[in-house]
Structures are given as C-alpha cells and as structure tokens.
C-alpha atoms as a PDB file:
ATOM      1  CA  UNK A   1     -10.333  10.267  -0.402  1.00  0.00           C
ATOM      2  CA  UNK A   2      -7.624  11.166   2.248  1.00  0.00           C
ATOM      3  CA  UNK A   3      -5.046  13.565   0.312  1.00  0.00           C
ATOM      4  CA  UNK A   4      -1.687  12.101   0.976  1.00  0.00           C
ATOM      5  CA  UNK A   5       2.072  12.931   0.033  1.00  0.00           C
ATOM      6  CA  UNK A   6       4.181  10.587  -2.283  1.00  0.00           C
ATOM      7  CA  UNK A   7       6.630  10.335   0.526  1.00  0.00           C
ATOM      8  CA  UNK A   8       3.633   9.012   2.899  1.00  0.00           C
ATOM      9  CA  UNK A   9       2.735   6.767  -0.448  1.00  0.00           C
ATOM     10  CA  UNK A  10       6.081   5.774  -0.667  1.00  0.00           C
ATOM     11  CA  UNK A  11       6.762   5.202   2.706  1.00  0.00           C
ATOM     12  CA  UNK A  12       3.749   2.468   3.275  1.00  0.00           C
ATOM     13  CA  UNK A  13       4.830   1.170  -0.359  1.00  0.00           C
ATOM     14  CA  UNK A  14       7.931   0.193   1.490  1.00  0.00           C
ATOM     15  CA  UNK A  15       6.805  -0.923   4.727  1.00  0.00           C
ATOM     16  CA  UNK A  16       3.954  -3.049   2.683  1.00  0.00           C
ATOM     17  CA  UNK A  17       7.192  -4.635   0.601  1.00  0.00           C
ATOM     18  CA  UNK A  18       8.718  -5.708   4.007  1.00  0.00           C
ATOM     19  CA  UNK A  19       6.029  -8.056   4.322  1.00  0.00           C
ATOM     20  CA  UNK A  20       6.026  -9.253   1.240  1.00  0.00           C
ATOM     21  CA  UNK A  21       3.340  -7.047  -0.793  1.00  0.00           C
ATOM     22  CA  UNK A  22       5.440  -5.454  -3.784  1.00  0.00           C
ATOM     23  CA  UNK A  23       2.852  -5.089  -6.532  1.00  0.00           C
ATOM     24  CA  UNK A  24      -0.594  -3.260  -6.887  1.00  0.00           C
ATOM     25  CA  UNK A  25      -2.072  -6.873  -7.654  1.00  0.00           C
ATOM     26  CA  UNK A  26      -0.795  -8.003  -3.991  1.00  0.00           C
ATOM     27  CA  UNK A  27      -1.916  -4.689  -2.652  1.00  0.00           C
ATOM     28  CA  UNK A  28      -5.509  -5.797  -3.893  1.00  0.00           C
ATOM     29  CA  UNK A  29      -5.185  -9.227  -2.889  1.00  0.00           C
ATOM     30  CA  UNK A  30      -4.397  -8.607   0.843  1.00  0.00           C
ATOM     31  CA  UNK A  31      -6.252  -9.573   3.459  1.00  0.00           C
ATOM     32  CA  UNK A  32      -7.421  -7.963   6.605  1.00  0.00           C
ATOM     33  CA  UNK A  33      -5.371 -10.785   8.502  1.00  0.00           C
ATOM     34  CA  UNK A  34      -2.360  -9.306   6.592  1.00  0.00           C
ATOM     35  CA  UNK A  35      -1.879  -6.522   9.080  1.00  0.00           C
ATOM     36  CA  UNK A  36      -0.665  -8.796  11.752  1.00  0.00           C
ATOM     37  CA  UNK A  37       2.482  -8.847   9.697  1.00  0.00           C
ATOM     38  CA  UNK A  38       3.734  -5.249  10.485  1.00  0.00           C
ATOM     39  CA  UNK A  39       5.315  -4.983  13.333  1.00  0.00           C
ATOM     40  CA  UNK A  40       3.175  -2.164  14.263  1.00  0.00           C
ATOM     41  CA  UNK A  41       0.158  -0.682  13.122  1.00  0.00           C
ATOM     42  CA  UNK A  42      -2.135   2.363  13.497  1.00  0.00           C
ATOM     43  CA  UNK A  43      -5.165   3.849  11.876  1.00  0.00           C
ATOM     44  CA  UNK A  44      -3.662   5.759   9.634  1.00  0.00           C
ATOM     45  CA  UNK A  45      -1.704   3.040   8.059  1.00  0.00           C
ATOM     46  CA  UNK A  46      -5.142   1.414   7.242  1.00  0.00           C
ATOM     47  CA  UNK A  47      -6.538   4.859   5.975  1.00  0.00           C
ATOM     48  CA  UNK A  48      -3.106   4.752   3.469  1.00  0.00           C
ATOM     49  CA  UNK A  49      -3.749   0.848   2.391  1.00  0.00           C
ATOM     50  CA  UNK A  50      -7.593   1.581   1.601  1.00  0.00           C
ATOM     51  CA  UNK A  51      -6.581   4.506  -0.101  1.00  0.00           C
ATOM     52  CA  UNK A  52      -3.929   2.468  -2.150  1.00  0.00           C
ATOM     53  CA  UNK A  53      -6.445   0.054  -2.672  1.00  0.00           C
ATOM     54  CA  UNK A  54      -8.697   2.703  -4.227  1.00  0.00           C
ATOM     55  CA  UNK A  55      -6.377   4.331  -6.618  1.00  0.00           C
ATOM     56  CA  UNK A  56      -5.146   0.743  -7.940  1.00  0.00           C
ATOM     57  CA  UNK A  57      -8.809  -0.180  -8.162  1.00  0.00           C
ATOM     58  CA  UNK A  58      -9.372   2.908 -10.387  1.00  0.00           C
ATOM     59  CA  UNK A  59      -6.305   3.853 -11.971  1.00  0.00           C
ATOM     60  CA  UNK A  60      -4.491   0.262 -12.781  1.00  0.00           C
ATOM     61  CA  UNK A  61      -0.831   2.006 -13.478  1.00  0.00           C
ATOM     62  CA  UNK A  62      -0.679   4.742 -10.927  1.00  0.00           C
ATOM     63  CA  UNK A  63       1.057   3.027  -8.202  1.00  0.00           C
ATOM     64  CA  UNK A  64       3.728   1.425 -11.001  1.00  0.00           C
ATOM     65  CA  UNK A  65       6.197   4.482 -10.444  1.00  0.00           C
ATOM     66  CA  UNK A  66       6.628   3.813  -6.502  1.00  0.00           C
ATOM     67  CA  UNK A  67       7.662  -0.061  -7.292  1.00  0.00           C
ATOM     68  CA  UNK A  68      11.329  -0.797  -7.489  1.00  0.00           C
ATOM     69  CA  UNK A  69      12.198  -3.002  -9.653  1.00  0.00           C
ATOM     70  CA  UNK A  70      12.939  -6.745  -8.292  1.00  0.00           C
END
C-alpha cells in the first residue's frame, strides 16, 4: 500500500465531499463511473481512492477523524 500524508488523505477526503462522497460507507459504495464527477482526474487520485478504500475495508473507524461533521 502507497504510503501517503494526512494532508494528501485529507485533501482527496475533500475533493471526494465535493461530489457528494462524505462518509467511508460512500467511499465503499462508489463506483468506477463516479470519477466522471471530478472535474479532473489523474492516476494518482485513483491510487489515493483504492487506498481509502483499503484502509476503510480493514480498519472501519480510521477514516472517521478526516470527516467534518455535517
């Protein structure tokens, strides 16, 4: 698994609330078509959602901490 930053995890957190993903539930929900939401995308953004995908997957409460609160 890609090592990341919690700014970088924060940052896609963010841009992945802009189009309407704002929990870890979402986050595992989305589909591939998804991505035509952002305005812009590259490969590393996908690298970051699989990895987010991942640690929800394993660790069910260790994305809570980047969610604001609604």
């Amino acid at each position: 698994m890609a090592k990341y930053n919690i700014n970088q995890i924060q940052k896609m957190i963010d841009r992945l609330a802009e189009i309407g993903i704002k929990t870890e539930k979402a986050i595992l929900e989305m589909k591939f078509e998804d991505l035509e939401k952002f305005p812009s995308y590259t490969i590393t953004d996908i690298k970051t959602i699989i990895t987010l995908r991942k640690i929800a997957t394993e660790n069910k409460k260790a994305l809570v901490l980047f969610f604001k609160d609604e």
